[in-house]
C-alpha atoms as a PDB file:
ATOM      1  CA  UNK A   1       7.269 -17.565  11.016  1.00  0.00           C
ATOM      2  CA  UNK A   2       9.999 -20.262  10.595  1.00  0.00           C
ATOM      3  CA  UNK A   3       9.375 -24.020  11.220  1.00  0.00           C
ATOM      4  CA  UNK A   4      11.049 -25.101  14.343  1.00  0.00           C
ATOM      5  CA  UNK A   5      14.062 -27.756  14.417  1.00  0.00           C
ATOM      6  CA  UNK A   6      13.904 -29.930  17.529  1.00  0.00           C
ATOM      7  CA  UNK A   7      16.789 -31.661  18.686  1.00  0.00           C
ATOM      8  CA  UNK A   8      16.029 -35.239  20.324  1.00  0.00           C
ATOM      9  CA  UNK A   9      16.695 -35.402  23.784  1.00  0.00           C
ATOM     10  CA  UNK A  10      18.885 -38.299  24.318  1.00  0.00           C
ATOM     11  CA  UNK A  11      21.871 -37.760  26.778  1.00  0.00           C
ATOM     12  CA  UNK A  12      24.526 -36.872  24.421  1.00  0.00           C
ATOM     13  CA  UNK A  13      21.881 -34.420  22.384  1.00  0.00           C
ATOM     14  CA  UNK A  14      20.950 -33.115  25.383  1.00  0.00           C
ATOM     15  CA  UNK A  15      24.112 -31.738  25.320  1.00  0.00           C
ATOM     16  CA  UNK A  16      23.735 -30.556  22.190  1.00  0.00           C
ATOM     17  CA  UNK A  17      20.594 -29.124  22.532  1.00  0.00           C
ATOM     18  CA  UNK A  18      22.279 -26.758  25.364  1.00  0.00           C
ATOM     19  CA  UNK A  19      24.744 -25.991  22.975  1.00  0.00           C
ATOM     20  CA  UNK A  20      22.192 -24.679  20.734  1.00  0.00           C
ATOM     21  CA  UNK A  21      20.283 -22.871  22.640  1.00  0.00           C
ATOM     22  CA  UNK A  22      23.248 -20.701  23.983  1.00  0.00           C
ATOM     23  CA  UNK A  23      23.885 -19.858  20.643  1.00  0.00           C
ATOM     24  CA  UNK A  24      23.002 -16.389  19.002  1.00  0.00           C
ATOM     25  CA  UNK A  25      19.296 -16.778  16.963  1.00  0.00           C
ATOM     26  CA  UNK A  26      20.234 -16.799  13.162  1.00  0.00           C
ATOM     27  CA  UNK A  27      17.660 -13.973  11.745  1.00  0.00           C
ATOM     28  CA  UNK A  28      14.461 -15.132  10.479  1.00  0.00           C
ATOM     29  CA  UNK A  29      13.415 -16.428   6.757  1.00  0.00           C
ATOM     30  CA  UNK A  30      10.081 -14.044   7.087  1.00  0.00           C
ATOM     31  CA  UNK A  31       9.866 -10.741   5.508  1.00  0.00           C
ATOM     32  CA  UNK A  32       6.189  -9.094   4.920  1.00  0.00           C
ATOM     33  CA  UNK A  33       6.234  -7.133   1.743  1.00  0.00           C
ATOM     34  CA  UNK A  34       3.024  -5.684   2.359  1.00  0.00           C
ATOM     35  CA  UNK A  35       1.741  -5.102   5.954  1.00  0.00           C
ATOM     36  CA  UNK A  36      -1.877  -5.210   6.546  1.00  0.00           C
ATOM     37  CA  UNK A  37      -4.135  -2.531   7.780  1.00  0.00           C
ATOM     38  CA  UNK A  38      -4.033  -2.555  11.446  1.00  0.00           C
ATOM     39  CA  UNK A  39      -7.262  -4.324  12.716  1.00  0.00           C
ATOM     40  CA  UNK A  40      -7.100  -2.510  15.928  1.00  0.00           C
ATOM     41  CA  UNK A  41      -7.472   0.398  14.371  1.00  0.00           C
ATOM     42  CA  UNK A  42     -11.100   0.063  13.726  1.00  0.00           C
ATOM     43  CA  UNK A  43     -12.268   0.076  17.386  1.00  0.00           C
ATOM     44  CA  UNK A  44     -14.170   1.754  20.034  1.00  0.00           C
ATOM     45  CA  UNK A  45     -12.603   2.827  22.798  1.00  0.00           C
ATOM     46  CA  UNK A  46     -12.334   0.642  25.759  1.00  0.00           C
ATOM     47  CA  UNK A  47     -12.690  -2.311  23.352  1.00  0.00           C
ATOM     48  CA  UNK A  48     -12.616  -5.822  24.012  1.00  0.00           C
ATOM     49  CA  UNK A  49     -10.576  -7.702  22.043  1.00  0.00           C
ATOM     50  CA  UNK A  50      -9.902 -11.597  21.710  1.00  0.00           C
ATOM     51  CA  UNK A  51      -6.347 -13.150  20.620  1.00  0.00           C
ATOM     52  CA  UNK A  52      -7.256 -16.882  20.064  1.00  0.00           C
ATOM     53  CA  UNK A  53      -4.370 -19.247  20.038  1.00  0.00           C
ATOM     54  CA  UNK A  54      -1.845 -16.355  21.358  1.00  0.00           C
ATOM     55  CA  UNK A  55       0.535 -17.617  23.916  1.00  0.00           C
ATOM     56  CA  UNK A  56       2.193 -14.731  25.031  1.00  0.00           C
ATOM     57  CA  UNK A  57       1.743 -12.752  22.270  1.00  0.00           C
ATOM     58  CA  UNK A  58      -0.768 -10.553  23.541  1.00  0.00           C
ATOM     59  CA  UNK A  59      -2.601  -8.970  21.057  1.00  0.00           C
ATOM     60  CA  UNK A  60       1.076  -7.620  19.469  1.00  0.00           C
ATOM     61  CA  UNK A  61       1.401  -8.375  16.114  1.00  0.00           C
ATOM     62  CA  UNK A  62       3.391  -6.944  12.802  1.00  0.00           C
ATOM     63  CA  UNK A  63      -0.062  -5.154  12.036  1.00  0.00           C
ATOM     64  CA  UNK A  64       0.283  -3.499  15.258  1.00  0.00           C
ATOM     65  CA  UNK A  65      -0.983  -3.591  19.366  1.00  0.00           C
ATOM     66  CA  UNK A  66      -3.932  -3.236  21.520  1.00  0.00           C
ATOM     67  CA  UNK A  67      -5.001   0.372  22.273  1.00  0.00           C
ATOM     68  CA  UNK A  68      -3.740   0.796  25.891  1.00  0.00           C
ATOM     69  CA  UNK A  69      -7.474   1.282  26.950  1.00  0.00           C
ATOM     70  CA  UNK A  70      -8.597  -1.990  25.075  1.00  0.00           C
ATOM     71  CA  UNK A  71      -9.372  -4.946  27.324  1.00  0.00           C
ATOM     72  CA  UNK A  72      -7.164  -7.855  26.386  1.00  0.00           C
ATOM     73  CA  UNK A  73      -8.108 -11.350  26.438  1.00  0.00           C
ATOM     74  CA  UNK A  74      -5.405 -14.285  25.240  1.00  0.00           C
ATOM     75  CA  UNK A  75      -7.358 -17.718  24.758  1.00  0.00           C
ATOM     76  CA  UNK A  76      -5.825 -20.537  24.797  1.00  0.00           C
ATOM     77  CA  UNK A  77      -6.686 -24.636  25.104  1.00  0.00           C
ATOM     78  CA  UNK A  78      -3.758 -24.931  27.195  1.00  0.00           C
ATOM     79  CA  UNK A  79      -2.836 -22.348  30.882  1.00  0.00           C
ATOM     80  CA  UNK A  80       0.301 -20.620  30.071  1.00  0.00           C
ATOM     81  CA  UNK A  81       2.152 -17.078  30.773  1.00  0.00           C
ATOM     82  CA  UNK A  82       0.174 -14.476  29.246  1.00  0.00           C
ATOM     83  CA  UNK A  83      -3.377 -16.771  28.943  1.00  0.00           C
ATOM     84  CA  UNK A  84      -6.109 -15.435  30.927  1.00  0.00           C
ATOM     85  CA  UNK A  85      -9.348 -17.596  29.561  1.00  0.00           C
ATOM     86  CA  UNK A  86      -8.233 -21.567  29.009  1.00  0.00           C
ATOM     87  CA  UNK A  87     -10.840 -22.575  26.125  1.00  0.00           C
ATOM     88  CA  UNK A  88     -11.015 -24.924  22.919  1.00  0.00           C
ATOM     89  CA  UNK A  89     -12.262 -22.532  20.353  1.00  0.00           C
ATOM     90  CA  UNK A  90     -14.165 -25.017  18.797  1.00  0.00           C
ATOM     91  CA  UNK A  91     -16.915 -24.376  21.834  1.00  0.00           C
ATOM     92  CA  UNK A  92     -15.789 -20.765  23.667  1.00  0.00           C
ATOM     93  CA  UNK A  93     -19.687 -21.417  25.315  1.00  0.00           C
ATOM     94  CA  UNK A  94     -18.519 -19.851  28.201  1.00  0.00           C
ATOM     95  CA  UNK A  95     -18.411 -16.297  26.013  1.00  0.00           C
ATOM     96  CA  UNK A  96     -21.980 -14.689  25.633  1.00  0.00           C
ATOM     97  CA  UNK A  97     -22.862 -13.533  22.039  1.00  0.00           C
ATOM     98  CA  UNK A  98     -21.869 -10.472  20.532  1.00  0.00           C
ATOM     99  CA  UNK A  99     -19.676  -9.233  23.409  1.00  0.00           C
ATOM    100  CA  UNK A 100     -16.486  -8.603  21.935  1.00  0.00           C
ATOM    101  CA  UNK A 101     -15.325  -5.773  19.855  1.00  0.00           C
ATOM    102  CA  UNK A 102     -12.288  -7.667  18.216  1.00  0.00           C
ATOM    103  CA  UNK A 103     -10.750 -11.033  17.298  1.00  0.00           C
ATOM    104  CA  UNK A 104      -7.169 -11.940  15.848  1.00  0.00           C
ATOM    105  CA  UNK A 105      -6.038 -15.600  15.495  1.00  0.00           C
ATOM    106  CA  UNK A 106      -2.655 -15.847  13.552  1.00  0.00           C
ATOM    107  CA  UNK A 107      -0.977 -18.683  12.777  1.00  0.00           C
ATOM    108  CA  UNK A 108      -3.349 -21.047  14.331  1.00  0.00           C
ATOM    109  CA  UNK A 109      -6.243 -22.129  12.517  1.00  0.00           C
ATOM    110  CA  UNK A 110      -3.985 -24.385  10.324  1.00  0.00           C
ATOM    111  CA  UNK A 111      -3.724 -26.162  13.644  1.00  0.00           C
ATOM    112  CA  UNK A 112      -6.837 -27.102  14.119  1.00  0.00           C
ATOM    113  CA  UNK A 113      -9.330 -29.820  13.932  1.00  0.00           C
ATOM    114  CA  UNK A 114     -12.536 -27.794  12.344  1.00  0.00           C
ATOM    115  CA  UNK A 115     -11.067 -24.130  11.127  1.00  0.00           C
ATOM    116  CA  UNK A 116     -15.005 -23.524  10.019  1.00  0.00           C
ATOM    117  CA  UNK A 117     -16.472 -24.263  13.058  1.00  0.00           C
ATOM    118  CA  UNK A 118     -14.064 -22.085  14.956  1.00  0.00           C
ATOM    119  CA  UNK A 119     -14.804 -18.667  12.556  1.00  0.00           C
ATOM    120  CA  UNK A 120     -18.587 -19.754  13.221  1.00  0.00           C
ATOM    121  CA  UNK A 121     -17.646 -19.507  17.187  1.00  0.00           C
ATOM    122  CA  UNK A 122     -15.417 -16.161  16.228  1.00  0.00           C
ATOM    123  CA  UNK A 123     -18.613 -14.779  14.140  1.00  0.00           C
ATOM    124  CA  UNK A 124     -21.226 -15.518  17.203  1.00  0.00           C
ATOM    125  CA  UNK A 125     -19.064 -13.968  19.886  1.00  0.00           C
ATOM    126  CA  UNK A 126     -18.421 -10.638  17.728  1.00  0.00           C
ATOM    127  CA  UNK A 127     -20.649  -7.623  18.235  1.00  0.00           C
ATOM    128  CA  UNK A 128     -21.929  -6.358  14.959  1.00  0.00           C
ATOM    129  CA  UNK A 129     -19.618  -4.716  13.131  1.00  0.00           C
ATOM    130  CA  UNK A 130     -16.904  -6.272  15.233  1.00  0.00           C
ATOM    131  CA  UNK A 131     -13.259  -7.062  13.674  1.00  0.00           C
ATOM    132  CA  UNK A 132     -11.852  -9.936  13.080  1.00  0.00           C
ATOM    133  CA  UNK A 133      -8.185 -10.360  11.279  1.00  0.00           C
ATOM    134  CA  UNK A 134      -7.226 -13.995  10.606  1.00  0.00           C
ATOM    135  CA  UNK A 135      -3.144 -14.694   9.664  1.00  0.00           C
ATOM    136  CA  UNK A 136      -2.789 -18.666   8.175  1.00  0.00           C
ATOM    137  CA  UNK A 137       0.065 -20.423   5.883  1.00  0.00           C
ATOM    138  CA  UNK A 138      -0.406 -21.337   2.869  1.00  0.00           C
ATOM    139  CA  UNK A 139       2.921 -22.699   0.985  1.00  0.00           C
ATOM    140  CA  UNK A 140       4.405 -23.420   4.599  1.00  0.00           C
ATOM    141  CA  UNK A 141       6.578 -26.286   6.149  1.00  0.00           C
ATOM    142  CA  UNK A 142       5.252 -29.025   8.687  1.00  0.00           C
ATOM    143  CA  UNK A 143       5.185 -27.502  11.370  1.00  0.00           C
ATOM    144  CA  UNK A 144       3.334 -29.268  14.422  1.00  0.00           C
ATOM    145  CA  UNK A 145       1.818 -27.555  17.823  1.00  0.00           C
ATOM    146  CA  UNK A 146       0.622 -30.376  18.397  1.00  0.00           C
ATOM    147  CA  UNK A 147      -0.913 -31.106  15.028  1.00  0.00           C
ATOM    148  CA  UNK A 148      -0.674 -29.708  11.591  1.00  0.00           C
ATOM    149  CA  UNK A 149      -3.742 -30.068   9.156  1.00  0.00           C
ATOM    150  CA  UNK A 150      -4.619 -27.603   6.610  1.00  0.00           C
ATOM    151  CA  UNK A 151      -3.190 -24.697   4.195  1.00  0.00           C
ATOM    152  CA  UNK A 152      -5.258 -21.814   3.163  1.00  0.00           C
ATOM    153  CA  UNK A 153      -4.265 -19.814  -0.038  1.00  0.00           C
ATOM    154  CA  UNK A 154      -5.210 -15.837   0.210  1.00  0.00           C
ATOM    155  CA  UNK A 155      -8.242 -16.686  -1.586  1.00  0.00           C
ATOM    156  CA  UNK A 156      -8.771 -20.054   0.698  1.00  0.00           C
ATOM    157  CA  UNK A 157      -8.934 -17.754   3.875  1.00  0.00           C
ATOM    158  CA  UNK A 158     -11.367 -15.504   1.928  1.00  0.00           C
ATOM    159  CA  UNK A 159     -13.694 -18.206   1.688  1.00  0.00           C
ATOM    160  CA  UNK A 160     -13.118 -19.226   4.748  1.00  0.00           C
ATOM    161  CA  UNK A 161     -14.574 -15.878   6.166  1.00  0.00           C
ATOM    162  CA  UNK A 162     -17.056 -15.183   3.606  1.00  0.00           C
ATOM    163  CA  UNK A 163     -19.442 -14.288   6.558  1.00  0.00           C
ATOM    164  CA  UNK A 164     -18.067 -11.196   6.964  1.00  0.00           C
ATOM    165  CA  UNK A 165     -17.926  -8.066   5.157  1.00  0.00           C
ATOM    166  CA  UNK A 166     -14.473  -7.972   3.734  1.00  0.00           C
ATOM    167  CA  UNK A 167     -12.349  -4.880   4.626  1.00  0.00           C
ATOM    168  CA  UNK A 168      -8.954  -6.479   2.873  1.00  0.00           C
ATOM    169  CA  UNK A 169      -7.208  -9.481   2.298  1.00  0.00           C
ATOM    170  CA  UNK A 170      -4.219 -11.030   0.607  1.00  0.00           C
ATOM    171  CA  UNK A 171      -1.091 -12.529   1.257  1.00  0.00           C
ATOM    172  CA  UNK A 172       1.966 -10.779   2.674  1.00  0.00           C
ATOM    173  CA  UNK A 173       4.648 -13.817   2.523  1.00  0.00           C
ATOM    174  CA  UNK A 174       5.955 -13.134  -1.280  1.00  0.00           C
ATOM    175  CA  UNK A 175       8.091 -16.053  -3.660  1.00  0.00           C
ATOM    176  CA  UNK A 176      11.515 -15.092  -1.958  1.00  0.00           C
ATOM    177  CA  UNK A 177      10.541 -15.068   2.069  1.00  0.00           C
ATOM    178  CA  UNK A 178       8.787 -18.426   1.288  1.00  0.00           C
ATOM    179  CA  UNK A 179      11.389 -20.053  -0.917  1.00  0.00           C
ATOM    180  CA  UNK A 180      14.094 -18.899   1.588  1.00  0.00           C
ATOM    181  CA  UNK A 181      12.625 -21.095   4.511  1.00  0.00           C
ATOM    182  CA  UNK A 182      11.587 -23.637   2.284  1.00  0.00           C
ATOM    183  CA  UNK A 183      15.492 -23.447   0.826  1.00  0.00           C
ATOM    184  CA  UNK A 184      17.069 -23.687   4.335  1.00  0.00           C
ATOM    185  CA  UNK A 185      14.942 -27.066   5.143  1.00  0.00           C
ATOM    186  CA  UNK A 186      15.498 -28.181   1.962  1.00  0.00           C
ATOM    187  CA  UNK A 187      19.392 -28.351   1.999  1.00  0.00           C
ATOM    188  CA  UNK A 188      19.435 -28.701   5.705  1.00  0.00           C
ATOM    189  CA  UNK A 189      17.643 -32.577   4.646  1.00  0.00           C
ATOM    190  CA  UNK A 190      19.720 -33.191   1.735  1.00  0.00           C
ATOM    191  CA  UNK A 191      22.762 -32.673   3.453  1.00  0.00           C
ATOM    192  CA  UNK A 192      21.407 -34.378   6.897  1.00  0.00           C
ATOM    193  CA  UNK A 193      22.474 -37.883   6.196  1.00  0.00           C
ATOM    194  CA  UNK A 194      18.961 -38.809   8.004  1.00  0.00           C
ATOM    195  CA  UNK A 195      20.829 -37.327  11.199  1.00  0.00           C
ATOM    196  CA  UNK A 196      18.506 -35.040  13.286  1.00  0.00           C
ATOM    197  CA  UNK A 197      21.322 -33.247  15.211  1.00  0.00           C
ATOM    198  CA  UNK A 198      23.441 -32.747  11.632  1.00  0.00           C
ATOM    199  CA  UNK A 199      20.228 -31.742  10.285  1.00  0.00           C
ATOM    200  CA  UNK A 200      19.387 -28.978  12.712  1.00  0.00           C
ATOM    201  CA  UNK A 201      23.247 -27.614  12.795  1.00  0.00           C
ATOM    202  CA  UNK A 202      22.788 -27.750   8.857  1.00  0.00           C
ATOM    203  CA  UNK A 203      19.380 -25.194   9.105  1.00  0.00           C
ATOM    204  CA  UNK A 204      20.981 -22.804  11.827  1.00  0.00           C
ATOM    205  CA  UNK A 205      24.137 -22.563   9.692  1.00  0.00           C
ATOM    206  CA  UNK A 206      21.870 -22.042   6.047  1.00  0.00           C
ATOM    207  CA  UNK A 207      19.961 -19.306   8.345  1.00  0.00           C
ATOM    208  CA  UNK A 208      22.805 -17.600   8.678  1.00  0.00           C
ATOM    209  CA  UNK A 209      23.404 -18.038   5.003  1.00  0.00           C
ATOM    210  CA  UNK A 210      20.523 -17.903   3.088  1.00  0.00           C
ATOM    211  CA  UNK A 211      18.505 -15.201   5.483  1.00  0.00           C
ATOM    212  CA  UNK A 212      19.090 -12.016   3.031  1.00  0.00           C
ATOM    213  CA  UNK A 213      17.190 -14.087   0.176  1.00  0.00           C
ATOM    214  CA  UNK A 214      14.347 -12.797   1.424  1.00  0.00           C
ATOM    215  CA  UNK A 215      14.483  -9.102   0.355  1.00  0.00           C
ATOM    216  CA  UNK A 216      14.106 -10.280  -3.236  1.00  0.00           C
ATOM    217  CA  UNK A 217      10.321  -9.713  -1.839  1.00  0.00           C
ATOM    218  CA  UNK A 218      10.970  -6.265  -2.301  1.00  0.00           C
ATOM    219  CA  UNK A 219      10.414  -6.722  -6.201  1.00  0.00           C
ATOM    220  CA  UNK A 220       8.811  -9.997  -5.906  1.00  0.00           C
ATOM    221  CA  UNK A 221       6.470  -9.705  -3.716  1.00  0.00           C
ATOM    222  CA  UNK A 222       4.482  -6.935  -5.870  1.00  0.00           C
ATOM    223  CA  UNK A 223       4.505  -9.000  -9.134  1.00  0.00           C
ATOM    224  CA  UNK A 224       1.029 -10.623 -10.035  1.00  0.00           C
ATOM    225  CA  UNK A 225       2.541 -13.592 -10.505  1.00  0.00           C
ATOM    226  CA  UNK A 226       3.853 -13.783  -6.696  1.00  0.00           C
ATOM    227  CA  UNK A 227       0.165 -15.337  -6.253  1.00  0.00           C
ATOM    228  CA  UNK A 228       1.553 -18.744  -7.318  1.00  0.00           C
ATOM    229  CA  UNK A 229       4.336 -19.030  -4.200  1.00  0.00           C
ATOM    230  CA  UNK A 230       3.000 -17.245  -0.796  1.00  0.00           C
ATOM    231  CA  UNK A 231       2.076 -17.549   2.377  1.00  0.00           C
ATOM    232  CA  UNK A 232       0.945 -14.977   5.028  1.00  0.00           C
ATOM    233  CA  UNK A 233      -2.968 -15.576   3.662  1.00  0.00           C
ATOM    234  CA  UNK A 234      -4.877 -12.881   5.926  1.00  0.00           C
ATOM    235  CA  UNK A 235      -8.113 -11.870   6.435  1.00  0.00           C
ATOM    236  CA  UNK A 236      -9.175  -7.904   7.798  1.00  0.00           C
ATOM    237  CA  UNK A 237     -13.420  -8.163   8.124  1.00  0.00           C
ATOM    238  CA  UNK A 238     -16.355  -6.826   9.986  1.00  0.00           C
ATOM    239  CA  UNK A 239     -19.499  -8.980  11.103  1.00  0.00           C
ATOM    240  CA  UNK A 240     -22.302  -7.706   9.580  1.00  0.00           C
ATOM    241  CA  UNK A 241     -25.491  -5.703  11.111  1.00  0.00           C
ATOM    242  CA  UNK A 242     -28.526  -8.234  11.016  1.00  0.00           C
ATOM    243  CA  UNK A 243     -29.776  -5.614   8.281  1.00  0.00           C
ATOM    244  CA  UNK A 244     -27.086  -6.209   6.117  1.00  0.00           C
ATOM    245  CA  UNK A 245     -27.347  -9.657   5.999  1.00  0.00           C
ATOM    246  CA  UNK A 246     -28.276 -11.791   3.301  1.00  0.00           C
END
C-alpha cells in the first residue's frame, strides 16, 4: 500500500502526467514481515465469500485467493470491472442474514463514514461461524478514495471486531516498511518547493531510492517495540454460534 501522487491535469501536466505513466513503476515501500493466516482457509466448500470495497481485486490478497469452488462476490458503492453487487456497506439490505460463509475488506474501512456500523452489517450477513479478515492503516499517509477518516492501531481493529471470536490479529506493516513511505513523502515535500509536478518526480525518484529500507522489517518488524510504528492492523475472526454468545 503506497499513497498515490496525482499530477494536476492542466495542459502542460497533462503532458507530464503521460510522461509518467509510461514510465517503469518504482517498487513499492510495503513489505509484510509477518503474513496472516489465510482466512480462506477456514471454509466449506462451495463457500460464499464477500470482498467489500475490492475493485478488481477479487478476493486475491497477500494472505492468499478464493478456493476455485468458492462463489465470489466483489461489493462495491461504485459499478466497475470486477464488481458484481453495487452496494454502500453501510446498508447491504439487499443481502439476507447469515448467508455468507466469508468476508474480507482491506484497506477500506479507513474510508468510510461509520466503520462500526459497517462490521455490524458484515456480522448480520455472516453465517455462524463465518470468517471475516479485516486489513486497515494505522500510521499511514492521506490517502483519499474519495475520503479519508480514521486510523486503527492492531489493537484499534481488535476492538473494532470484538463481536467476533478472535482467531488472530496484529499488525504486519513493521517501523522500516512504514517509515520508508512515510520517508519518500516526506523528502518528496521538503524538496517540492510547493510544486505538485516537482513533488511527484521527487517521490518516484526517492522510490527508486529509498525502496530497500524496507527489509530492515526483517529484524524490526519482530521486536516488541515495533508496536509503537505500524500499520497493516488486521483482524482473522469467526461470528459466533447464538450459544456462544454472551
Amino acid at each position: 500500500m503506497n499513497a498515490e501522487v496525482q499530477l494536476p491535469g492542466t495542459a502542460p501536466k497533462s503532458l507530464l502526467r503521460r510522461i509518467y505513466a509510461r514510465l517503469p513503476r518504482p517498487p513499492s515501500t510495503n513489505y509484510m514481515f509477518k503474513v496472516p493466516q489465510n482466512p480462506y482457509g477456514f471454509l466449506p466448500a462451495g463457500a460464499v465469500i464477500f470482498d467489500i470495497g475490492s475493485k478488481g481485486a477479487r478476493g486475491l490478497y497477500r494472505v492468499g485467493g478464493p478456493p476455485r469452488d468458492a462463489k465470489m462476490v466483489c461489493v462495491d458503492i461504485a459499478p466497475g470491472p470486477g464488481v458484481d453487487l453495487v452496494a454502500d456497506a453501510h446498508d447491504m439490505h439487499m443481502v439476507p442474514d447469515n448467508s455468507v460463509d466469508c468476508v474480507v475488506t482491506i484497506s477500506v474501512l479507513e474510508h468510510v463514514r461509520y466503520p462500526q456500523k459497517i462490521v455490524k452489517e458484515i456480522h448480520r450477513i455472516l453465517k455462524p461461524g463465518g470468517i471475516i479478515y479485516v486489513s486497515v492503516p494505522f500510521v499511514f499517509p492521506f490517502h483519499s478514495d474519495p475520503y479519508d477518516f480514521y486510523r486503527f492501531s492492531y489493537q484499534g481493529v481488535a476492538v473494532l471486531c470484538e463481536d467476533f471470536e478472535r482467531i488472530d490479529s496484529g499488525y504486519n506493516r513493521g517501523p522500516a516498511s512504514t517509515m520508508c513511505e512515510l520517508l519518500v513523502l516526506f523528502f518528496g515535500m521538503l524538496l517540492s518547493f510547493n510544486s505538485k509536478p516537482l513533488f511527484a518526480a521527487n517521490v518516484y525518484v526517492l522510490r527508486w531510492l529509498l525502496w530497500w529500507f524496507k527489509y530492515l522489517d526483517v529484524f524490526m518488524g519482530p521486536m516488541k517495540m515495533s508496536r509503537l510504528i505500524h500499520s497493516g492492523s488486521y483482524f482473522l475472526g469467526r461470528k459466533k454460534h447464538p450459544h456462544e454468545a454472551p
